[in-house]
PDB file of N, CA and C in Angstrom:
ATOM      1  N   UNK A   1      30.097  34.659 -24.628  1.00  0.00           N
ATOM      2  CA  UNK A   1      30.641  33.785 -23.611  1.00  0.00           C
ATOM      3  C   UNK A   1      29.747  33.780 -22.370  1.00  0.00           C
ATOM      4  N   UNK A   2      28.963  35.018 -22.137  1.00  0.00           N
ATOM      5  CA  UNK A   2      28.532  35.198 -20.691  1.00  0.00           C
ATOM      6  C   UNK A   2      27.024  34.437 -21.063  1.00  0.00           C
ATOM      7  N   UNK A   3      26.510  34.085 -22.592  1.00  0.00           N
ATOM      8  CA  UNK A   3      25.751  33.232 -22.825  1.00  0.00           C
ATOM      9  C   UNK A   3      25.570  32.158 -22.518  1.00  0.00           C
ATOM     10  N   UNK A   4      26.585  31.316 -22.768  1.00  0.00           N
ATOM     11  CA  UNK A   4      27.545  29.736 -22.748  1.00  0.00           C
ATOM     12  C   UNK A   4      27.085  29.824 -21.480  1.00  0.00           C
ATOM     13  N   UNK A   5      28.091  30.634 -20.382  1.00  0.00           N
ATOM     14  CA  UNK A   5      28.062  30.456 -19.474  1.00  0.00           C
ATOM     15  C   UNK A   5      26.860  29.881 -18.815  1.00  0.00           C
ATOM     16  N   UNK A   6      25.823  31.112 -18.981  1.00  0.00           N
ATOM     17  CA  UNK A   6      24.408  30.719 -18.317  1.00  0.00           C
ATOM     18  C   UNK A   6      23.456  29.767 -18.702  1.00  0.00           C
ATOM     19  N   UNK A   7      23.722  29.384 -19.992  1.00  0.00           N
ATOM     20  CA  UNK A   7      23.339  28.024 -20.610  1.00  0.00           C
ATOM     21  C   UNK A   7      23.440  26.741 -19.829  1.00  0.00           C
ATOM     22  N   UNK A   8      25.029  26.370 -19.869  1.00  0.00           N
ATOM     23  CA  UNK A   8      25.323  25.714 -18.953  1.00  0.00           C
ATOM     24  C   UNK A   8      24.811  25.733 -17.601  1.00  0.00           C
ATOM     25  N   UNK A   9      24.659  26.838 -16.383  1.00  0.00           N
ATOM     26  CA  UNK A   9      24.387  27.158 -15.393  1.00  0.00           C
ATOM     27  C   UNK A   9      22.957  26.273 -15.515  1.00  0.00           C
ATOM     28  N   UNK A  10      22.334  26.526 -16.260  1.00  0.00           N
ATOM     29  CA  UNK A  10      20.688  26.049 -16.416  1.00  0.00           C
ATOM     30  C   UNK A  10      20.975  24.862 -16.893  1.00  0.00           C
ATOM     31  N   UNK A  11      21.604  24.383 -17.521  1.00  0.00           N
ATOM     32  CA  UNK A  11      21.235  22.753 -17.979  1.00  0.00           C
ATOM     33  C   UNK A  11      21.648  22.079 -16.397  1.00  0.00           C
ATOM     34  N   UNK A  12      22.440  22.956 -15.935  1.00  0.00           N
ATOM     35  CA  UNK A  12      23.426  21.944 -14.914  1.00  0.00           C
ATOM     36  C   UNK A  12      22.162  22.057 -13.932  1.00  0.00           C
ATOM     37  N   UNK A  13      21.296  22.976 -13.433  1.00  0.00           N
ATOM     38  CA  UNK A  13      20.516  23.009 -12.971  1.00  0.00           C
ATOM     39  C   UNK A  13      19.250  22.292 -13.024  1.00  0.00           C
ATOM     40  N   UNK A  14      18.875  22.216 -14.246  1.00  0.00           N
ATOM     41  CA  UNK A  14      18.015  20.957 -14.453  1.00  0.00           C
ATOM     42  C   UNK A  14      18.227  19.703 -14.182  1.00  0.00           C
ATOM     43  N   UNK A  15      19.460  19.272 -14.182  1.00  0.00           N
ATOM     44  CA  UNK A  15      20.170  18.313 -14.084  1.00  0.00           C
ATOM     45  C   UNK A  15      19.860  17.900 -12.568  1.00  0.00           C
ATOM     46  N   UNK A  16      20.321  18.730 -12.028  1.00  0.00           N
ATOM     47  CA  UNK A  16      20.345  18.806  -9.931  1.00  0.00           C
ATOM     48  C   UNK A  16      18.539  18.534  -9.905  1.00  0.00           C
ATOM     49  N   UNK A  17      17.946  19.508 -10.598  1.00  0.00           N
ATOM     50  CA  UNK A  17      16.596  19.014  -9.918  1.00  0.00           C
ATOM     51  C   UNK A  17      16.041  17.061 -10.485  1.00  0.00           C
ATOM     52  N   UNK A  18      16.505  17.394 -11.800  1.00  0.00           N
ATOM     53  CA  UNK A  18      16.185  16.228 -12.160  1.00  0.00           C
ATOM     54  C   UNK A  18      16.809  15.034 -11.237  1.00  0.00           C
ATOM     55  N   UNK A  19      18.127  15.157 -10.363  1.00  0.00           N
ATOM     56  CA  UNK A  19      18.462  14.314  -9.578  1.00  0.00           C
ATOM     57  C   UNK A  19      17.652  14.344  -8.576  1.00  0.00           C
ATOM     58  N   UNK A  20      17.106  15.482  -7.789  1.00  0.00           N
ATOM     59  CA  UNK A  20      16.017  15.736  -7.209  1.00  0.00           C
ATOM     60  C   UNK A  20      15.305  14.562  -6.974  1.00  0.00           C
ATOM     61  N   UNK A  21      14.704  15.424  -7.961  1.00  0.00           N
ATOM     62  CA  UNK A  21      12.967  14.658  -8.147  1.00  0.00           C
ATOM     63  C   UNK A  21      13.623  12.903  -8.334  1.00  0.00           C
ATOM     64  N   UNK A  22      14.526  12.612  -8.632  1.00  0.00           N
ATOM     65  CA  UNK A  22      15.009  10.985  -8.593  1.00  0.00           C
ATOM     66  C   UNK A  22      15.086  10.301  -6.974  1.00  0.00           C
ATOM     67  N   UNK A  23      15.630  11.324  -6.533  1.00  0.00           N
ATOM     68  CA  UNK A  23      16.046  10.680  -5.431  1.00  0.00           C
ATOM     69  C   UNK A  23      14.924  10.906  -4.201  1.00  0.00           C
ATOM     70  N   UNK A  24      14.129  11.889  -4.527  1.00  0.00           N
ATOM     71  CA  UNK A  24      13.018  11.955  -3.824  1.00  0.00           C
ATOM     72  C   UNK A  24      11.558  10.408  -3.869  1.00  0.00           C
ATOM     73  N   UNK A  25      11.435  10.563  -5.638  1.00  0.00           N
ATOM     74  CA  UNK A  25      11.244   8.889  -5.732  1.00  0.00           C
ATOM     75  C   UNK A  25      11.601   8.123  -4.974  1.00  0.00           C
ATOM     76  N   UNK A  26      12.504   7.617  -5.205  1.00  0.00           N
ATOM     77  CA  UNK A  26      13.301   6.627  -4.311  1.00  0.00           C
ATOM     78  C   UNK A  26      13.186   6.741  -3.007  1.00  0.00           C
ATOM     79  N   UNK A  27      13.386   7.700  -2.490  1.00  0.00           N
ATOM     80  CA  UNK A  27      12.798   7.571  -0.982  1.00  0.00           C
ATOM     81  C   UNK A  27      11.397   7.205  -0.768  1.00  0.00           C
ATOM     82  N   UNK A  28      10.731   7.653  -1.583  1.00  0.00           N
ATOM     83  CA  UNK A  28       9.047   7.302  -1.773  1.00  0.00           C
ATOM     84  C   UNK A  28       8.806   5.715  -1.834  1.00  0.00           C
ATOM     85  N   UNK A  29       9.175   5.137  -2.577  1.00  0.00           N
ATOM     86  CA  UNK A  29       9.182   4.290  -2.776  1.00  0.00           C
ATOM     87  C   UNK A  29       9.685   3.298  -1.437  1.00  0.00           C
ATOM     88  N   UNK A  30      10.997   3.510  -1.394  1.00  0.00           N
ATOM     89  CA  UNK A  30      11.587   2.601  -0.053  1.00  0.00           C
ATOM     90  C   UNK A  30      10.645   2.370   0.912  1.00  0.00           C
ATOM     91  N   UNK A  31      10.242   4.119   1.266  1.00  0.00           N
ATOM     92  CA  UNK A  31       9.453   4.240   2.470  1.00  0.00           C
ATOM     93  C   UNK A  31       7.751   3.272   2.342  1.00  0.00           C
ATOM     94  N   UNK A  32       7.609   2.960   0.908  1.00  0.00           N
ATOM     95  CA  UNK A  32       6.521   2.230   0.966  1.00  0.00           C
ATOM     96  C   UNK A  32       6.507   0.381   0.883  1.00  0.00           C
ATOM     97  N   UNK A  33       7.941   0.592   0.751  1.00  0.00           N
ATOM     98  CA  UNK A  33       8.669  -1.007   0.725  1.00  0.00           C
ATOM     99  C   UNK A  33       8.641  -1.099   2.165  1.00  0.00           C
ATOM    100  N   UNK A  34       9.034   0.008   2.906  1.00  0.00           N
ATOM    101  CA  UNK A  34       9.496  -0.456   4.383  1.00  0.00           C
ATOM    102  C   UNK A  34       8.207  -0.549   4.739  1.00  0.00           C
ATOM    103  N   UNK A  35       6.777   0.218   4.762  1.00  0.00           N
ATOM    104  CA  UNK A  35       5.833  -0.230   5.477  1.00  0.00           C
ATOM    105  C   UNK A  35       5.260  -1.589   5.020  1.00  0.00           C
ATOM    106  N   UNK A  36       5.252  -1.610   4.163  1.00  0.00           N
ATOM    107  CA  UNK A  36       4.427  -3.399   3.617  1.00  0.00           C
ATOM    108  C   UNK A  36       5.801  -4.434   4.441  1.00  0.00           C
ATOM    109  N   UNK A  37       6.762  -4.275   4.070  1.00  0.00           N
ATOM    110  CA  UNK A  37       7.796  -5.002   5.063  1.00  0.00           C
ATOM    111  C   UNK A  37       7.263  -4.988   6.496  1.00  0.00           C
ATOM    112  N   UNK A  38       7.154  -4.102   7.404  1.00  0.00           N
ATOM    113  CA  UNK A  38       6.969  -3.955   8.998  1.00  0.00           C
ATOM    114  C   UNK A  38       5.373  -4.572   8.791  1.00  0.00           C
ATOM    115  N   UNK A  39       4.444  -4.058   8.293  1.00  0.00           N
ATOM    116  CA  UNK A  39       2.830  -4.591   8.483  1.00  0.00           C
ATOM    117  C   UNK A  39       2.820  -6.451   8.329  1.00  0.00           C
ATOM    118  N   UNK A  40       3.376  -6.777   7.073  1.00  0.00           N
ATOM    119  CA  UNK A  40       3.851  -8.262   7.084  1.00  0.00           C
ATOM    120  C   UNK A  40       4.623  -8.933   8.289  1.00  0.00           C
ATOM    121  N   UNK A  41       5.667  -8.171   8.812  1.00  0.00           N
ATOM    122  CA  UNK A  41       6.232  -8.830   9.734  1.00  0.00           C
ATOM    123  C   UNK A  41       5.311  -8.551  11.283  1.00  0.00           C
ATOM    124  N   UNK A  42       4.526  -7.683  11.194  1.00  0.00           N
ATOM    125  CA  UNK A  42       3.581  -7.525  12.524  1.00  0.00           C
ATOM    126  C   UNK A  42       2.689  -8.630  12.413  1.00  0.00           C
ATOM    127  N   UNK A  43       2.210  -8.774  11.096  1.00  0.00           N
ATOM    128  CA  UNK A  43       1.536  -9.894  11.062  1.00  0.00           C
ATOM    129  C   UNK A  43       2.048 -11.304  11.444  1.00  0.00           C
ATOM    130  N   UNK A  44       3.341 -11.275  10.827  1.00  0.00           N
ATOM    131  CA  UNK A  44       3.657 -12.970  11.010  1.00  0.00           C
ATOM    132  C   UNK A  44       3.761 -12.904  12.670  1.00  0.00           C
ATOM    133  N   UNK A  45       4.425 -12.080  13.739  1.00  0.00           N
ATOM    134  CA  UNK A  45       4.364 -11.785  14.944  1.00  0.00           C
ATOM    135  C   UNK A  45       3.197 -12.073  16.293  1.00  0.00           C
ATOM    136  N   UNK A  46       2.102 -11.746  14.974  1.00  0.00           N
ATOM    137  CA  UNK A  46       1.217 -12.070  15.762  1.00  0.00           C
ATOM    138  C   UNK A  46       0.035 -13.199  15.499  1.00  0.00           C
ATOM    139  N   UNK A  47       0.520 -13.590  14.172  1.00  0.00           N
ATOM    140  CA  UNK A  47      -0.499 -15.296  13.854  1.00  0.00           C
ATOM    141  C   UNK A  47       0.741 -16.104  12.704  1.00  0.00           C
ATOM    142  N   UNK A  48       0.284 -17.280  12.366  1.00  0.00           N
ATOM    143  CA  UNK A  48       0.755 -17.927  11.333  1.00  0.00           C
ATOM    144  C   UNK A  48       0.737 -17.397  10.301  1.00  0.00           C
ATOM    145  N   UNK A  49       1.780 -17.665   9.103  1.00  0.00           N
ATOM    146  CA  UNK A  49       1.712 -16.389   7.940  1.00  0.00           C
ATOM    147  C   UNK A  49       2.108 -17.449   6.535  1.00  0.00           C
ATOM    148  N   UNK A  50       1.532 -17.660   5.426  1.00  0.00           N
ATOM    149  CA  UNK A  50       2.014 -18.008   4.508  1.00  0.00           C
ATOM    150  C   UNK A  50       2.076 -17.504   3.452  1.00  0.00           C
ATOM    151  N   UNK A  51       3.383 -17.521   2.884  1.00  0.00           N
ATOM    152  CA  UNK A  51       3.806 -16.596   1.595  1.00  0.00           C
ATOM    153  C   UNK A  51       4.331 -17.764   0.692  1.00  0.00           C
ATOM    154  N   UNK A  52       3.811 -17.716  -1.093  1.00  0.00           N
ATOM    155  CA  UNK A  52       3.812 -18.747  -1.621  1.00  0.00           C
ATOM    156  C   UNK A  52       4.326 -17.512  -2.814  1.00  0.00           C
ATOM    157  N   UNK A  53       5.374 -17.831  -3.565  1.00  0.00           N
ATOM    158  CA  UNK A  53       6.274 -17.311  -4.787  1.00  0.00           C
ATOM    159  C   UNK A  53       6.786 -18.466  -5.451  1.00  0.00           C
ATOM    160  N   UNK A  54       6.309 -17.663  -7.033  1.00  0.00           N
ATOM    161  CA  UNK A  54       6.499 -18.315  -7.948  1.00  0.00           C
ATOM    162  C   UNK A  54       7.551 -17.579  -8.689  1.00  0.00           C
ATOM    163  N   UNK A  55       8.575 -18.877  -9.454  1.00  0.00           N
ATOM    164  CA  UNK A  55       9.608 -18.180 -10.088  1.00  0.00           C
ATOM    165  C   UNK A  55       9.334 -17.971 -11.069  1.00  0.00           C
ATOM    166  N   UNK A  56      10.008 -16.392 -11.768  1.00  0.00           N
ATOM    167  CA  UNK A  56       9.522 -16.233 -12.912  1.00  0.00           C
ATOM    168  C   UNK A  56      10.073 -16.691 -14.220  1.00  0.00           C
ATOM    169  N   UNK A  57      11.238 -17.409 -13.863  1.00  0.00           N
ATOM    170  CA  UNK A  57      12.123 -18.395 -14.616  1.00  0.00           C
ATOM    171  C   UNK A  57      11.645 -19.602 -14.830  1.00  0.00           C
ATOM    172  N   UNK A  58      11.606 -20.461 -13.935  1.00  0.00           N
ATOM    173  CA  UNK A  58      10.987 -21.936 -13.841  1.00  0.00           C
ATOM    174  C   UNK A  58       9.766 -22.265 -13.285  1.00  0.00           C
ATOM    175  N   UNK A  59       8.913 -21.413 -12.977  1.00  0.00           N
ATOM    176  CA  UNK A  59       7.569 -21.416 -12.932  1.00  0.00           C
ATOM    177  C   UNK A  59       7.508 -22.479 -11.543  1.00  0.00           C
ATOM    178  N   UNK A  60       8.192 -22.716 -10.878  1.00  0.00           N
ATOM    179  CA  UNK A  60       8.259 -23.538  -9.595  1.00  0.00           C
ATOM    180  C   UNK A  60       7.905 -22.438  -8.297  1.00  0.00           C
ATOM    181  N   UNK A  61       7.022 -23.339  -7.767  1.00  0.00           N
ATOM    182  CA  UNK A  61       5.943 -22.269  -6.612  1.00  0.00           C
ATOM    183  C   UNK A  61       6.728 -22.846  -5.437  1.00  0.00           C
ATOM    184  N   UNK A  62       7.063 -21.572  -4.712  1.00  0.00           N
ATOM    185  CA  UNK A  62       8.016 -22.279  -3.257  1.00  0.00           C
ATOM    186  C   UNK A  62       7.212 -21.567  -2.016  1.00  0.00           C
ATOM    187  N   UNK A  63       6.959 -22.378  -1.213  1.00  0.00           N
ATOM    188  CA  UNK A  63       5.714 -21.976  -0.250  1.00  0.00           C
ATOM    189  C   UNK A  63       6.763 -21.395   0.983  1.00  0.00           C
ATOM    190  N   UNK A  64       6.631 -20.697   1.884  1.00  0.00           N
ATOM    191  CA  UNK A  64       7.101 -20.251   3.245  1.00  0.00           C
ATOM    192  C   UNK A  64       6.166 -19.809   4.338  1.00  0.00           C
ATOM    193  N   UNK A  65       6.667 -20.676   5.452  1.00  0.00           N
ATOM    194  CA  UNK A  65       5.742 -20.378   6.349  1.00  0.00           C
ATOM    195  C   UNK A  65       5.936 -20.113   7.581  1.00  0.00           C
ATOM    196  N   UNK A  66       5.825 -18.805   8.394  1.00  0.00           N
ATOM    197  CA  UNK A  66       6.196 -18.112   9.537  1.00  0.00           C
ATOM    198  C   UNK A  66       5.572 -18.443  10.349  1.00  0.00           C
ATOM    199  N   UNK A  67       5.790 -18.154  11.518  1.00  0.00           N
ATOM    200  CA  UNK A  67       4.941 -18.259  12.580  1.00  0.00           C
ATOM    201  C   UNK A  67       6.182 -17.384  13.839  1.00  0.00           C
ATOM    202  N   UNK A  68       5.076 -16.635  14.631  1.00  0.00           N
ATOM    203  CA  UNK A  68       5.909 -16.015  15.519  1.00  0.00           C
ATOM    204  C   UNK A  68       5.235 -16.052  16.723  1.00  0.00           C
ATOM    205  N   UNK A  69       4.882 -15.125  18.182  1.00  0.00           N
ATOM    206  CA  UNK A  69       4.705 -15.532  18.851  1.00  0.00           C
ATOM    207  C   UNK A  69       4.570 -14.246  19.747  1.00  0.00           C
ATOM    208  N   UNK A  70       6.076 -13.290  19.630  1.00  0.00           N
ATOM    209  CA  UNK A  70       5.832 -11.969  20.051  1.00  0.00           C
ATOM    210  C   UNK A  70       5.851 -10.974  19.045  1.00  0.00           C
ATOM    211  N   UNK A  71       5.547  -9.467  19.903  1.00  0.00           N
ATOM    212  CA  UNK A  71       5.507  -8.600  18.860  1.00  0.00           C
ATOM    213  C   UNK A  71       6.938  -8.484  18.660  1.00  0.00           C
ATOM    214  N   UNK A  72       7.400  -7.849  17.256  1.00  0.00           N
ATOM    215  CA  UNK A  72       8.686  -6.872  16.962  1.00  0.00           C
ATOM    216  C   UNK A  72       9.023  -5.668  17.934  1.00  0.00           C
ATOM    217  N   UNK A  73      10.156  -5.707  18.874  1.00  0.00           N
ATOM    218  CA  UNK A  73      10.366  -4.064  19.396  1.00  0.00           C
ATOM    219  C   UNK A  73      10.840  -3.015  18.396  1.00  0.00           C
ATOM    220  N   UNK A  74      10.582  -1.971  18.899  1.00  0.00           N
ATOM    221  CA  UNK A  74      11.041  -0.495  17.579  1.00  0.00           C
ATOM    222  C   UNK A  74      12.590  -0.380  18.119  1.00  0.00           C
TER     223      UNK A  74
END
């Protein structure tokens, strides 16, 4: 029983790190979504900006175009 026990103890433990290391990803990631987000928007802030996406459904290209004037405050 005191086997079981510690079996369990360790899977459950792998488990936690494996959530870990998931959720540490994910922050990784965000945090590299959020800088390409802020550098793009510094940009449109400070000149004309065009962003052109294509759908990956209907293959129809939809153009957008910013323009700003001041910087973003933090």
């Amino acid at each position: 029983m005191v086997q079981e026990t510690e079996r369990e103890a360790k899977k459950e433990n792998l488990n936690l790190e494996q959530i870990k290391r998931r959720l540490d990803n994910l922050d990784q990631r965000l945090d590299n979504i959020d800088t390409m987000v802020t550098a793009l928007a510094e940009r449109a802030m400070k000149r004309p900006l065009s962003v052109t996406i294509t759908c990956p459904n209907c293959g129809q290209t939809v153009e957008i175009g910013m323009v700003g004037s001041e910087k973003m405050m933090k």
